[in-house]
PDB file of N, CA and C in Angstrom:
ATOM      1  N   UNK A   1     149.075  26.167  57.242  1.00  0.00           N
ATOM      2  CA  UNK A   1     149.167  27.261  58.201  1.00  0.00           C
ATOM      3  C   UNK A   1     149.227  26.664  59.616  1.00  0.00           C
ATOM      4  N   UNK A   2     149.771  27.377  60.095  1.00  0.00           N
ATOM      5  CA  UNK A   2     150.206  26.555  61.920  1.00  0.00           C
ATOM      6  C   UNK A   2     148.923  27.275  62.446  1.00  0.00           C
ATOM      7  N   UNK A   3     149.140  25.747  63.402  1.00  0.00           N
ATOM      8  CA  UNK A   3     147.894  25.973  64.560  1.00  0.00           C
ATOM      9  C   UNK A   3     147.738  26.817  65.631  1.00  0.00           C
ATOM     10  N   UNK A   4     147.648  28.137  65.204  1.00  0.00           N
ATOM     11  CA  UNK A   4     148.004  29.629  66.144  1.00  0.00           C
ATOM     12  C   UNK A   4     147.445  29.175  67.625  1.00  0.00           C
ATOM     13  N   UNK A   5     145.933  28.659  67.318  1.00  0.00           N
ATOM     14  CA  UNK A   5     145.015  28.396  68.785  1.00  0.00           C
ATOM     15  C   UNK A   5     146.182  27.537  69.510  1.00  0.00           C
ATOM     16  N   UNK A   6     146.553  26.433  69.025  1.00  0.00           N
ATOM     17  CA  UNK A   6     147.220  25.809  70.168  1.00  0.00           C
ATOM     18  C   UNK A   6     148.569  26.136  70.878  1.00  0.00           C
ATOM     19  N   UNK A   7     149.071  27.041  69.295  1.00  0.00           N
ATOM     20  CA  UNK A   7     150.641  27.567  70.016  1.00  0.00           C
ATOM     21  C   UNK A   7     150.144  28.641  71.298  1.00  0.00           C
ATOM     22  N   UNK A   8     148.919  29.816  71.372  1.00  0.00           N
ATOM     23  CA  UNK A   8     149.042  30.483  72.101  1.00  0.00           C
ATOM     24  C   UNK A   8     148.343  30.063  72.981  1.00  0.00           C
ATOM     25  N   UNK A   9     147.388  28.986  73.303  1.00  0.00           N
ATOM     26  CA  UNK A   9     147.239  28.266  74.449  1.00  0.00           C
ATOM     27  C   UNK A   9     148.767  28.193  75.318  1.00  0.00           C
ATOM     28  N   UNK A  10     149.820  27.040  74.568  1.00  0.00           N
ATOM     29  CA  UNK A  10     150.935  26.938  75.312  1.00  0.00           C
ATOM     30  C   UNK A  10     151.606  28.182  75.683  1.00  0.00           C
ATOM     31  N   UNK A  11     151.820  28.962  75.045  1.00  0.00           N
ATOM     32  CA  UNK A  11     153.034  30.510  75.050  1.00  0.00           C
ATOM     33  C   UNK A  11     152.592  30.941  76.575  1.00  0.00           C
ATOM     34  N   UNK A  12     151.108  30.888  76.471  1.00  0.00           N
ATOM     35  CA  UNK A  12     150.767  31.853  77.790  1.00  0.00           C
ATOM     36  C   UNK A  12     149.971  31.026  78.619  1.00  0.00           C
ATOM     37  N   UNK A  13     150.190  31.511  79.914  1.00  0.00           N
ATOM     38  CA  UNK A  13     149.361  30.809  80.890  1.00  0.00           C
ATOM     39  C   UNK A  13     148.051  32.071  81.518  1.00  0.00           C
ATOM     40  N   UNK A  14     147.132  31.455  80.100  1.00  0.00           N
ATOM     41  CA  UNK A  14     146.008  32.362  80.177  1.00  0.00           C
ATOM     42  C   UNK A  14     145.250  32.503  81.692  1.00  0.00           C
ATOM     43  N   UNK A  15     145.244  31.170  82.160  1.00  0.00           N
ATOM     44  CA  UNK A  15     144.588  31.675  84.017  1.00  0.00           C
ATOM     45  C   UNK A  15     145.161  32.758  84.456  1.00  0.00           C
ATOM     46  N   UNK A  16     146.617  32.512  84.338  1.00  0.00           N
ATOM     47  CA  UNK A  16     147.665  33.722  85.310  1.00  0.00           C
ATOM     48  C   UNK A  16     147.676  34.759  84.575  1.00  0.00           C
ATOM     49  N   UNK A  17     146.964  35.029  83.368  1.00  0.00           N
ATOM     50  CA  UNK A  17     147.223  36.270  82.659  1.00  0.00           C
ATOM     51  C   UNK A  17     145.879  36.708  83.151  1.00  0.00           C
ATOM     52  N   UNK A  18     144.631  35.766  83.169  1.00  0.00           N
ATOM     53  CA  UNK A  18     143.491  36.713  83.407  1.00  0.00           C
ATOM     54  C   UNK A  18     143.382  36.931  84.665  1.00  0.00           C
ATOM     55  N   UNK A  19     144.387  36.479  85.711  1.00  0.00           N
ATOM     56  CA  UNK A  19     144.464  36.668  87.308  1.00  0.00           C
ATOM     57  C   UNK A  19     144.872  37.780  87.279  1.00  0.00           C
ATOM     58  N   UNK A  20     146.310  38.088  86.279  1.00  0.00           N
ATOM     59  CA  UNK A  20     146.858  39.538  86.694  1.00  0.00           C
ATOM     60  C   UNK A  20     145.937  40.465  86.314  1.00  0.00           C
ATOM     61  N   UNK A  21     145.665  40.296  84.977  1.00  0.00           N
ATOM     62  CA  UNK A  21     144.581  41.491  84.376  1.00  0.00           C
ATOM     63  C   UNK A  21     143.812  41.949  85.707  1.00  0.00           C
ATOM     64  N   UNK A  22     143.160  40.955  86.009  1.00  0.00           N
ATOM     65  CA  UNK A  22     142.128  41.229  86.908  1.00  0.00           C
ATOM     66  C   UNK A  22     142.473  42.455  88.499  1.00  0.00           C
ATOM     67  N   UNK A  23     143.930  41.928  88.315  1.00  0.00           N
ATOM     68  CA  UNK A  23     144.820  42.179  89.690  1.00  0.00           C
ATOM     69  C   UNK A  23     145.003  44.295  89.016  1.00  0.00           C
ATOM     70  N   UNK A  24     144.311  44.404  87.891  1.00  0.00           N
ATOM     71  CA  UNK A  24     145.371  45.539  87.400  1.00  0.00           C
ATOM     72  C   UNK A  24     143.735  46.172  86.629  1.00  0.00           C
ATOM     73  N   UNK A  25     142.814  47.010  87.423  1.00  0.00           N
ATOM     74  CA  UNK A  25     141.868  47.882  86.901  1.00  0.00           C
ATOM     75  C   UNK A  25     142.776  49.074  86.860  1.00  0.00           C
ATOM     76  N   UNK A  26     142.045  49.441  85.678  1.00  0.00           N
ATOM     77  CA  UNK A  26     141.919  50.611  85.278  1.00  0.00           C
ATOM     78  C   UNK A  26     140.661  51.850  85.336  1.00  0.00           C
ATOM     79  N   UNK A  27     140.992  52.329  86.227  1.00  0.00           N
ATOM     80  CA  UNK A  27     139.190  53.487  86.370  1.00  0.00           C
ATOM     81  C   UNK A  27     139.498  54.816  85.164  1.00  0.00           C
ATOM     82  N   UNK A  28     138.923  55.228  84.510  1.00  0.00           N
ATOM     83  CA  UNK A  28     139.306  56.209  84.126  1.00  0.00           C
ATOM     84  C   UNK A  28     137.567  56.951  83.954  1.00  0.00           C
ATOM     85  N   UNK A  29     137.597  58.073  84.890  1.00  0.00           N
ATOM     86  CA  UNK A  29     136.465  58.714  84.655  1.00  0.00           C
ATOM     87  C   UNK A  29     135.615  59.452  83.418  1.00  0.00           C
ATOM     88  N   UNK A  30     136.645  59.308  82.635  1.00  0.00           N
ATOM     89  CA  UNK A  30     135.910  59.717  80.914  1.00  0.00           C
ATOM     90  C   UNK A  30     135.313  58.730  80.416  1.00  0.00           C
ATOM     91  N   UNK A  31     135.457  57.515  80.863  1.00  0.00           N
ATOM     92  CA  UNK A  31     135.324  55.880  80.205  1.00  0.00           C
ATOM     93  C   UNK A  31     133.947  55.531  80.998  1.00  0.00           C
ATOM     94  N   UNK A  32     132.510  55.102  80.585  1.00  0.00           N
ATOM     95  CA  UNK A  32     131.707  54.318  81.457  1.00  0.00           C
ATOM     96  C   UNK A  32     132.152  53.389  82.296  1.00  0.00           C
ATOM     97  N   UNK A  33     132.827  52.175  81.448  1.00  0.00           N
ATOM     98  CA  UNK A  33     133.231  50.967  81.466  1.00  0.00           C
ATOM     99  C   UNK A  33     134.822  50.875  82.045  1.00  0.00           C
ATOM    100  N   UNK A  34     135.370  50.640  83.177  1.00  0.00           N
ATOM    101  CA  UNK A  34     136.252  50.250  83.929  1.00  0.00           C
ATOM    102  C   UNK A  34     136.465  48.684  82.969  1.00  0.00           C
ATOM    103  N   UNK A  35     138.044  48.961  82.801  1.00  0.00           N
ATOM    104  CA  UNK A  35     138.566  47.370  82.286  1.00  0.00           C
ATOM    105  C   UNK A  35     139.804  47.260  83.286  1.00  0.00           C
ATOM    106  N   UNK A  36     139.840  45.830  83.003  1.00  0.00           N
ATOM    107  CA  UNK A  36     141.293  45.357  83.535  1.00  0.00           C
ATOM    108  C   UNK A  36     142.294  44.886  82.689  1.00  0.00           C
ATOM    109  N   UNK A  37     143.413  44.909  82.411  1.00  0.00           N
ATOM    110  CA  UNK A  37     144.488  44.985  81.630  1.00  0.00           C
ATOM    111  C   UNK A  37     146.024  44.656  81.861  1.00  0.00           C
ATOM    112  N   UNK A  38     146.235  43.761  80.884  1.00  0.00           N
ATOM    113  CA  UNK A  38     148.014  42.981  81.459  1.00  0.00           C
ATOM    114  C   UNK A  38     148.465  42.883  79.881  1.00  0.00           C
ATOM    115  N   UNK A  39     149.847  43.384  79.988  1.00  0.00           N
ATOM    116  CA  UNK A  39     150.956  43.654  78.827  1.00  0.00           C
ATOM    117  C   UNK A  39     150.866  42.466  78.036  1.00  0.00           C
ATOM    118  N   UNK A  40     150.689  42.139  77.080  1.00  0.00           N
ATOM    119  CA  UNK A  40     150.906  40.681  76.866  1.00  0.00           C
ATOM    120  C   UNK A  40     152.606  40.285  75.550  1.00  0.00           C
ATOM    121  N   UNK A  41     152.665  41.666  74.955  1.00  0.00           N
ATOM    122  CA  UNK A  41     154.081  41.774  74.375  1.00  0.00           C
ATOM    123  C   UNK A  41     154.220  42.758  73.329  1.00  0.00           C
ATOM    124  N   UNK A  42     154.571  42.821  72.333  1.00  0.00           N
ATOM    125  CA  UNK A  42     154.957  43.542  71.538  1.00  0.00           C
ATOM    126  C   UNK A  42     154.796  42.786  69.896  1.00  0.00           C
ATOM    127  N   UNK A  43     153.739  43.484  68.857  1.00  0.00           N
ATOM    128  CA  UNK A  43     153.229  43.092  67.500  1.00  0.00           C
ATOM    129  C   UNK A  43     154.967  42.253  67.154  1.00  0.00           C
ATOM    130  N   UNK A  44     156.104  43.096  67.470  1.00  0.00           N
ATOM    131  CA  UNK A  44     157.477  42.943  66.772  1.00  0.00           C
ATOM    132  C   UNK A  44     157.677  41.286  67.628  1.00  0.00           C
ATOM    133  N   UNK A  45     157.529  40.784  68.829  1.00  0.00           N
ATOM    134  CA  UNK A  45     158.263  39.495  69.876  1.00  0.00           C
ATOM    135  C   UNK A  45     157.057  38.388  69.397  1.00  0.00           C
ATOM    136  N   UNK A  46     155.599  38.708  69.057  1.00  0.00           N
ATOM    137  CA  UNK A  46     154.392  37.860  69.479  1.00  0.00           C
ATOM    138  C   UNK A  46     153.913  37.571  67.615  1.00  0.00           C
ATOM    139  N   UNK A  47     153.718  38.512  66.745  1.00  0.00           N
ATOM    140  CA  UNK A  47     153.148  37.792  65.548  1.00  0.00           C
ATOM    141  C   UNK A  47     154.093  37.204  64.538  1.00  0.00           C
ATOM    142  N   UNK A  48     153.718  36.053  63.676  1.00  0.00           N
ATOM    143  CA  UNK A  48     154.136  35.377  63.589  1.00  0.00           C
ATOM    144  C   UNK A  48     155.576  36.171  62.203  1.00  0.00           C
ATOM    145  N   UNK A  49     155.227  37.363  61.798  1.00  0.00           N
ATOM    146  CA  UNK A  49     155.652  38.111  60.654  1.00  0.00           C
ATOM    147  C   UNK A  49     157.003  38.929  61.728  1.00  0.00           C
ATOM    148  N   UNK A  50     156.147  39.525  62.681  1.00  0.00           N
ATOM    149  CA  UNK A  50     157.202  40.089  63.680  1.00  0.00           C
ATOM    150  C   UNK A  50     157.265  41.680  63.048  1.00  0.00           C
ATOM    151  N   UNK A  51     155.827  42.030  62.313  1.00  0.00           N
ATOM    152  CA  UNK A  51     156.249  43.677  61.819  1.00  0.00           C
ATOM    153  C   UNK A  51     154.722  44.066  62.058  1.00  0.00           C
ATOM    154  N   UNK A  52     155.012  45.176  61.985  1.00  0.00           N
ATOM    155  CA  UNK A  52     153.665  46.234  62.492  1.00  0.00           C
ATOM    156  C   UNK A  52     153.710  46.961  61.170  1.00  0.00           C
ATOM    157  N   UNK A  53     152.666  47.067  60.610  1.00  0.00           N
ATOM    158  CA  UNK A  53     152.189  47.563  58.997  1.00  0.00           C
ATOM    159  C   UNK A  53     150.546  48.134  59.128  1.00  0.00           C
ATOM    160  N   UNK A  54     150.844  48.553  57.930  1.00  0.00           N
ATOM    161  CA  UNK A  54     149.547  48.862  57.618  1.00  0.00           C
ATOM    162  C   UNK A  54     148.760  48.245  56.585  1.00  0.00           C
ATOM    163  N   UNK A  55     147.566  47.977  56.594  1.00  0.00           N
ATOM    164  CA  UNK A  55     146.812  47.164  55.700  1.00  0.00           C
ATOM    165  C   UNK A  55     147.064  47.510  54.795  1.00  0.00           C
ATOM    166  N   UNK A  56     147.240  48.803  54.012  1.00  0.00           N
ATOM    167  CA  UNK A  56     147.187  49.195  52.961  1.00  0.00           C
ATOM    168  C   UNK A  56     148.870  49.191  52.202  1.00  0.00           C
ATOM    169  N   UNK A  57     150.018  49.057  53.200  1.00  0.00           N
ATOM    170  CA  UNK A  57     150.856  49.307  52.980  1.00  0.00           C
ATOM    171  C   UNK A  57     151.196  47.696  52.105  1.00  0.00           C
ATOM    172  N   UNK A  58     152.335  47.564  51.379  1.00  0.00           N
ATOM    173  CA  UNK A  58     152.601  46.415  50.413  1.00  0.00           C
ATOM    174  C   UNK A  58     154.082  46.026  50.333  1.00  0.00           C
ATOM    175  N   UNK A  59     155.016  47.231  50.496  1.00  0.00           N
ATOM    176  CA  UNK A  59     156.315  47.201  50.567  1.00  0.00           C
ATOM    177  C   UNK A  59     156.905  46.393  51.679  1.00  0.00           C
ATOM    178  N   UNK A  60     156.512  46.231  52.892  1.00  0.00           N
ATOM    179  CA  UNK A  60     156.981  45.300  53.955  1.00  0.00           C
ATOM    180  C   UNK A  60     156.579  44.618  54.347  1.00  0.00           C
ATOM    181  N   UNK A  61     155.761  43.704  53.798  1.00  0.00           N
ATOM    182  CA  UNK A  61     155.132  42.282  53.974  1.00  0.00           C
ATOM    183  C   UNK A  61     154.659  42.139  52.550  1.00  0.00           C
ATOM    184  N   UNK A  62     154.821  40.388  52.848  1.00  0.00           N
ATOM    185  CA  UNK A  62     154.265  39.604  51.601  1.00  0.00           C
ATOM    186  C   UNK A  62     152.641  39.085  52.170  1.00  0.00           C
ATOM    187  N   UNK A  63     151.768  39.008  50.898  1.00  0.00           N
ATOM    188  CA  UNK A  63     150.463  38.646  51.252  1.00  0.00           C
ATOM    189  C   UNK A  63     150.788  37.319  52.487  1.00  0.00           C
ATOM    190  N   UNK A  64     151.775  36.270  51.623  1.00  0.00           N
ATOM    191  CA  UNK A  64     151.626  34.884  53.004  1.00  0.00           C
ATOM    192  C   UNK A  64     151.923  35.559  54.373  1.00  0.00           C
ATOM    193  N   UNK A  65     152.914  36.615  54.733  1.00  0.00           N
ATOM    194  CA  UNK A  65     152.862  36.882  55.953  1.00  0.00           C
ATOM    195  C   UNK A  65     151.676  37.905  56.470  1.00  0.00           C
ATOM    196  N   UNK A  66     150.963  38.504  55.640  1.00  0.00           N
ATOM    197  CA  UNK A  66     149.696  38.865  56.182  1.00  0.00           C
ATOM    198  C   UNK A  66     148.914  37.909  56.772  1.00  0.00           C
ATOM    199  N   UNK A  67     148.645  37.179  55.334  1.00  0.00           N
ATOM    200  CA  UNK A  67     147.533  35.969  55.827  1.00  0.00           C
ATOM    201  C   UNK A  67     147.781  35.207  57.108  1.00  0.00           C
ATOM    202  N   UNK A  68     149.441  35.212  57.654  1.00  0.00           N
ATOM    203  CA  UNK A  68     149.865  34.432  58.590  1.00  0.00           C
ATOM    204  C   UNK A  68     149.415  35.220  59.780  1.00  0.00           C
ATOM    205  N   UNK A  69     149.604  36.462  59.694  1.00  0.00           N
ATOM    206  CA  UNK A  69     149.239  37.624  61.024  1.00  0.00           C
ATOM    207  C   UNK A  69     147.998  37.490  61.034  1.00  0.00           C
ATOM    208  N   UNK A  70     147.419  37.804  60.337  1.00  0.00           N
ATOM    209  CA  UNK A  70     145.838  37.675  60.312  1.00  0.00           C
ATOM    210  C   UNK A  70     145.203  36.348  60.766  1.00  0.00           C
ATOM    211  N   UNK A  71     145.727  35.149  60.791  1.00  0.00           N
ATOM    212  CA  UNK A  71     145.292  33.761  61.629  1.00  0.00           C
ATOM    213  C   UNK A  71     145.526  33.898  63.122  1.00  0.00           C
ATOM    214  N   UNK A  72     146.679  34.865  63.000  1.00  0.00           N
ATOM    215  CA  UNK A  72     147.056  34.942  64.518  1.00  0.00           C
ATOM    216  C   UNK A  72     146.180  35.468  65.428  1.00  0.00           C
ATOM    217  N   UNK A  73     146.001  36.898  64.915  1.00  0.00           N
ATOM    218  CA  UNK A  73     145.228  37.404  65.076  1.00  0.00           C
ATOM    219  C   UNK A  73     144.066  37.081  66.026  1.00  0.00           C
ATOM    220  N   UNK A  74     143.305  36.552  64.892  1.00  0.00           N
ATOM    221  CA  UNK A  74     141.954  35.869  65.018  1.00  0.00           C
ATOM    222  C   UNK A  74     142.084  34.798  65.947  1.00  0.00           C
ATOM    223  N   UNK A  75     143.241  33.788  66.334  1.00  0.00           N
ATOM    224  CA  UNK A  75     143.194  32.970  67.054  1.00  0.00           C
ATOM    225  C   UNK A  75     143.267  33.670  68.825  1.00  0.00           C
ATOM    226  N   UNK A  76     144.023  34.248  68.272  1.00  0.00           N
ATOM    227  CA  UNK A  76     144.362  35.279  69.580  1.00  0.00           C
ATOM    228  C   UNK A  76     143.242  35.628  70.178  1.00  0.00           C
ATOM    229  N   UNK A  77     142.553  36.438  69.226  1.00  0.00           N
ATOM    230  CA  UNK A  77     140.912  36.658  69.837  1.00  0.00           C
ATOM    231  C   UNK A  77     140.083  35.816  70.237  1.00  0.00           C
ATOM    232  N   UNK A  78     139.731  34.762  69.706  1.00  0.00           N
ATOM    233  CA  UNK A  78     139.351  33.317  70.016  1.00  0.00           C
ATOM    234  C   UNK A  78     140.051  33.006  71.322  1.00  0.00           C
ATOM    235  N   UNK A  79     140.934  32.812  72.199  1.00  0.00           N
ATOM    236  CA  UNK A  79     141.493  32.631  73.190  1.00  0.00           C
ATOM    237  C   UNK A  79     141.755  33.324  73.783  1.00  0.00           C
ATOM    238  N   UNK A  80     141.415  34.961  73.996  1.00  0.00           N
ATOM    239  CA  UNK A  80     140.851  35.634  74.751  1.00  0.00           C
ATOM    240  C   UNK A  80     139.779  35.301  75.240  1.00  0.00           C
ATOM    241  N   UNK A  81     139.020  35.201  74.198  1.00  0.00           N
ATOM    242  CA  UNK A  81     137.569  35.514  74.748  1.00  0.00           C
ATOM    243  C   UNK A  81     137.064  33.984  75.250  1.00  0.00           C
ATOM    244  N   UNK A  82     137.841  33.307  75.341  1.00  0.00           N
ATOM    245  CA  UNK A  82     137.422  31.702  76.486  1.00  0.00           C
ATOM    246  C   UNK A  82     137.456  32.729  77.426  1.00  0.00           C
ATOM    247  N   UNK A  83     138.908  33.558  78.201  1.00  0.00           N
ATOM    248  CA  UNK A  83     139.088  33.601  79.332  1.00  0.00           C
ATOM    249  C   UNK A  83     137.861  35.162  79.385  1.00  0.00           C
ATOM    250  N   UNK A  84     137.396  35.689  79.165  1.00  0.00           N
ATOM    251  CA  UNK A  84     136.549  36.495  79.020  1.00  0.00           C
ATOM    252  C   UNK A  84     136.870  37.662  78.621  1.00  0.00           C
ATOM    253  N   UNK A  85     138.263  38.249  77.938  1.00  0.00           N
ATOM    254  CA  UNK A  85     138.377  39.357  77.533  1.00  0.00           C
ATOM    255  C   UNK A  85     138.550  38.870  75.900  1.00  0.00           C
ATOM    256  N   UNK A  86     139.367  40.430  75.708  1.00  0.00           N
ATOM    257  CA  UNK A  86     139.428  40.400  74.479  1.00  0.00           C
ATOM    258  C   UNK A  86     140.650  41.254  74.152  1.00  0.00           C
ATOM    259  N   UNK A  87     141.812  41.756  72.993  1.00  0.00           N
ATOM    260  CA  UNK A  87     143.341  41.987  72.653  1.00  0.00           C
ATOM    261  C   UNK A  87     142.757  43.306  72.353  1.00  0.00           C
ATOM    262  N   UNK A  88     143.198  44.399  72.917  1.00  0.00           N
ATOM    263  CA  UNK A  88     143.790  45.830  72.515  1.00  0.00           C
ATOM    264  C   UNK A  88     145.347  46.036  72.184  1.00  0.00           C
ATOM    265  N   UNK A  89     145.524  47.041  71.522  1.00  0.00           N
ATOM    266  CA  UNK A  89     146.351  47.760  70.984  1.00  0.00           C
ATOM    267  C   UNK A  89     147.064  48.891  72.318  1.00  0.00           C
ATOM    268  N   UNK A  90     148.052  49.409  72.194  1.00  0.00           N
ATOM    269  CA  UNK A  90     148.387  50.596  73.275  1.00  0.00           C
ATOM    270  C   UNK A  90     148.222  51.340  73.122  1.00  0.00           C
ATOM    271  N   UNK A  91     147.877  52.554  73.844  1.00  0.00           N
ATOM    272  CA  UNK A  91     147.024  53.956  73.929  1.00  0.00           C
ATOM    273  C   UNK A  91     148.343  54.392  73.271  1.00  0.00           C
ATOM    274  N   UNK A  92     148.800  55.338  72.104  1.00  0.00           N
ATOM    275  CA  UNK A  92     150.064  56.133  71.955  1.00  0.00           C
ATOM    276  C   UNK A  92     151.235  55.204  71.853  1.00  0.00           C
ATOM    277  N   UNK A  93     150.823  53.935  71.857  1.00  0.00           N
ATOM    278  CA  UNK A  93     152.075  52.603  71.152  1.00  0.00           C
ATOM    279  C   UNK A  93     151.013  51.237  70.784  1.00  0.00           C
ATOM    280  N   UNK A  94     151.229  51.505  69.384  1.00  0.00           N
ATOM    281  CA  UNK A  94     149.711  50.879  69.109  1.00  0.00           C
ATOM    282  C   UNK A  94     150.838  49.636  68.469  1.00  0.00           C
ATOM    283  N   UNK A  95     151.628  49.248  68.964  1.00  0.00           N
ATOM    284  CA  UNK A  95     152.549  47.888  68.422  1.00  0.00           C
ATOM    285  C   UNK A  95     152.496  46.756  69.494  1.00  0.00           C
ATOM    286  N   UNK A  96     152.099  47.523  70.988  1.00  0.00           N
ATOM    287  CA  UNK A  96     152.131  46.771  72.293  1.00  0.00           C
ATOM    288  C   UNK A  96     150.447  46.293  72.380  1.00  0.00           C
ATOM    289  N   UNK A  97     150.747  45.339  72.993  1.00  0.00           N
ATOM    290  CA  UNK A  97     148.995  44.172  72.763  1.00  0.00           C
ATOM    291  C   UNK A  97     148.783  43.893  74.196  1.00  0.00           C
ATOM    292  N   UNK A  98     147.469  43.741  74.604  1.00  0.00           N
ATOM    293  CA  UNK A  98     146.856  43.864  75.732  1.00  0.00           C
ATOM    294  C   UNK A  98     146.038  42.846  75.910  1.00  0.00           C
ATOM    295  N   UNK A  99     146.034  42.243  77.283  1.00  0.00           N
ATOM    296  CA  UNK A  99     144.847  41.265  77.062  1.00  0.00           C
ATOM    297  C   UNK A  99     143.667  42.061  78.330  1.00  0.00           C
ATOM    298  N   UNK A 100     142.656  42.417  78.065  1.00  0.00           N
ATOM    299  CA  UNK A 100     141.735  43.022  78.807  1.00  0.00           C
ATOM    300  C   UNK A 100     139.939  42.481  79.185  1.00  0.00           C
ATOM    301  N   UNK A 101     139.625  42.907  79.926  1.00  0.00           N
ATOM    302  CA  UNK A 101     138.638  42.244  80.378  1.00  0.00           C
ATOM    303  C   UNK A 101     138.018  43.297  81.231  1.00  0.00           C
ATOM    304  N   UNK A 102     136.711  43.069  81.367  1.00  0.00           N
ATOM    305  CA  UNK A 102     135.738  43.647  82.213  1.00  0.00           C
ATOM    306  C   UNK A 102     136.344  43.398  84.025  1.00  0.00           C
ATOM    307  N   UNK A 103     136.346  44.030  84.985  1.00  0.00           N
ATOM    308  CA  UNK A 103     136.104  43.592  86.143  1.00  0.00           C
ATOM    309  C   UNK A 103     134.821  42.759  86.849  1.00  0.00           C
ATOM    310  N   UNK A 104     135.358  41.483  87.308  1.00  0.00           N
ATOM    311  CA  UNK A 104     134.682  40.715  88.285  1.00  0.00           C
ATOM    312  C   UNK A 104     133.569  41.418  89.102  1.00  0.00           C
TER     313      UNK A 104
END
Protein backbone atom coordinates (compact mmCIF):
# COMPACT_ATOMS: atom_id res chain seq x y z
CA UNK A 1 0.00 0.00 0.00
CA UNK A 2 1.50 3.52 -0.85
CA UNK A 3 2.71 5.82 1.59
CA UNK A 4 -0.49 8.18 1.69
CA UNK A 5 1.36 10.29 4.78
CA UNK A 6 4.15 11.19 2.57
CA UNK A 7 2.33 11.65 -0.79
CA UNK A 8 -0.01 14.23 1.02
CA UNK A 9 2.72 15.91 2.88
CA UNK A 10 4.13 16.68 -0.81
CA UNK A 11 0.55 17.36 -2.80
CA UNK A 12 -0.10 20.18 -0.33
CA UNK A 13 1.65 22.87 1.21
CA UNK A 14 0.04 22.32 4.57
CA UNK A 15 1.61 25.81 6.18
CA UNK A 16 -0.16 27.72 3.25
CA UNK A 17 -3.23 25.68 3.63
CA UNK A 18 -3.42 26.27 7.41
CA UNK A 19 -2.52 30.12 6.66
CA UNK A 20 -5.50 30.31 4.33
CA UNK A 21 -7.88 28.35 6.54
CA UNK A 22 -7.00 30.60 9.12
CA UNK A 23 -7.35 33.69 6.63
CA UNK A 24 -11.15 32.25 6.06
CA UNK A 25 -13.48 32.07 9.61
CA UNK A 26 -16.50 31.10 9.56
CA UNK A 27 -19.00 32.63 12.44
CA UNK A 28 -22.16 31.07 12.29
CA UNK A 29 -24.42 31.96 15.24
CA UNK A 30 -26.23 28.51 15.62
CA UNK A 31 -22.64 26.93 16.03
CA UNK A 32 -20.77 27.57 19.66
CA UNK A 33 -17.53 26.93 18.02
CA UNK A 34 -16.34 29.35 15.12
CA UNK A 35 -13.95 27.26 12.62
CA UNK A 36 -11.76 28.19 9.90
CA UNK A 37 -11.90 26.46 6.60
CA UNK A 38 -10.05 26.06 3.00
CA UNK A 39 -11.36 23.84 -0.06
CA UNK A 40 -8.91 21.26 -0.22
CA UNK A 41 -10.60 19.28 -3.50
CA UNK A 42 -12.98 16.97 -4.47
CA UNK A 43 -13.41 12.84 -2.99
CA UNK A 44 -13.52 12.36 -7.27
CA UNK A 45 -9.47 14.66 -8.00
CA UNK A 46 -7.89 13.67 -4.22
CA UNK A 47 -8.69 9.75 -3.20
CA UNK A 48 -6.79 7.37 -4.38
CA UNK A 49 -10.15 5.22 -5.96
CA UNK A 50 -11.43 8.70 -7.27
CA UNK A 51 -15.32 7.63 -6.30
CA UNK A 52 -17.61 8.70 -3.60
CA UNK A 53 -19.66 5.50 -2.28
CA UNK A 54 -21.18 4.28 0.32
CA UNK A 55 -19.90 1.87 2.88
CA UNK A 56 -22.51 -0.32 2.42
CA UNK A 57 -22.68 -0.05 -1.23
CA UNK A 58 -20.48 -3.08 -3.22
CA UNK A 59 -21.29 -2.52 -6.89
CA UNK A 60 -18.69 0.39 -7.42
CA UNK A 61 -15.71 -0.38 -5.68
CA UNK A 62 -13.61 -3.34 -5.04
CA UNK A 63 -12.68 -4.13 -1.30
CA UNK A 64 -8.65 -3.20 -2.49
CA UNK A 65 -9.95 0.20 -3.49
CA UNK A 66 -11.77 0.66 -0.25
CA UNK A 67 -8.98 -0.47 1.79
CA UNK A 68 -6.91 2.02 -0.43
CA UNK A 69 -9.46 5.07 0.44
CA UNK A 70 -9.60 4.17 3.79
CA UNK A 71 -5.48 4.54 4.28
CA UNK A 72 -6.02 7.73 2.72
CA UNK A 73 -8.25 8.71 4.66
CA UNK A 74 -6.70 8.10 7.88
CA UNK A 75 -3.45 9.51 6.65
CA UNK A 76 -5.15 12.56 5.71
CA UNK A 77 -6.37 12.90 9.21
CA UNK A 78 -3.04 12.23 10.67
CA UNK A 79 -1.70 15.30 8.69
CA UNK A 80 -4.26 17.45 9.52
CA UNK A 81 -4.08 17.21 12.79
CA UNK A 82 0.03 18.04 12.90
CA UNK A 83 -1.21 21.34 11.47
CA UNK A 84 -4.05 21.52 14.08
CA UNK A 85 -7.21 20.83 12.27
CA UNK A 86 -8.94 18.16 11.08
CA UNK A 87 -10.97 16.98 7.13
CA UNK A 88 -14.76 17.74 6.81
CA UNK A 89 -17.03 16.84 4.23
CA UNK A 90 -19.32 19.83 2.42
CA UNK A 91 -22.42 21.13 3.94
CA UNK A 92 -25.05 19.89 0.86
CA UNK A 93 -21.83 18.44 -1.31
CA UNK A 94 -20.56 15.92 0.88
CA UNK A 95 -17.86 14.76 -2.10
CA UNK A 96 -15.89 18.25 -1.50
CA UNK A 97 -13.19 17.93 1.57
CA UNK A 98 -12.18 20.62 3.86
CA UNK A 99 -9.31 21.20 5.85
CA UNK A 100 -10.56 23.10 9.12
CA UNK A 101 -9.39 24.26 12.27
CA UNK A 102 -10.28 26.17 15.32
CA UNK A 103 -9.35 30.01 15.17
CA UNK A 104 -6.04 31.36 16.61
Amino acid sequence: MKDYEKALREEFDWSAVKAEALRNPHYDPDVEDDICAVFLGTVFALTPSGKYYMPWACSNVTEDEAAEDEAWFEALEKVAGEYEGWIESGEGAPCDLFFCMRPE
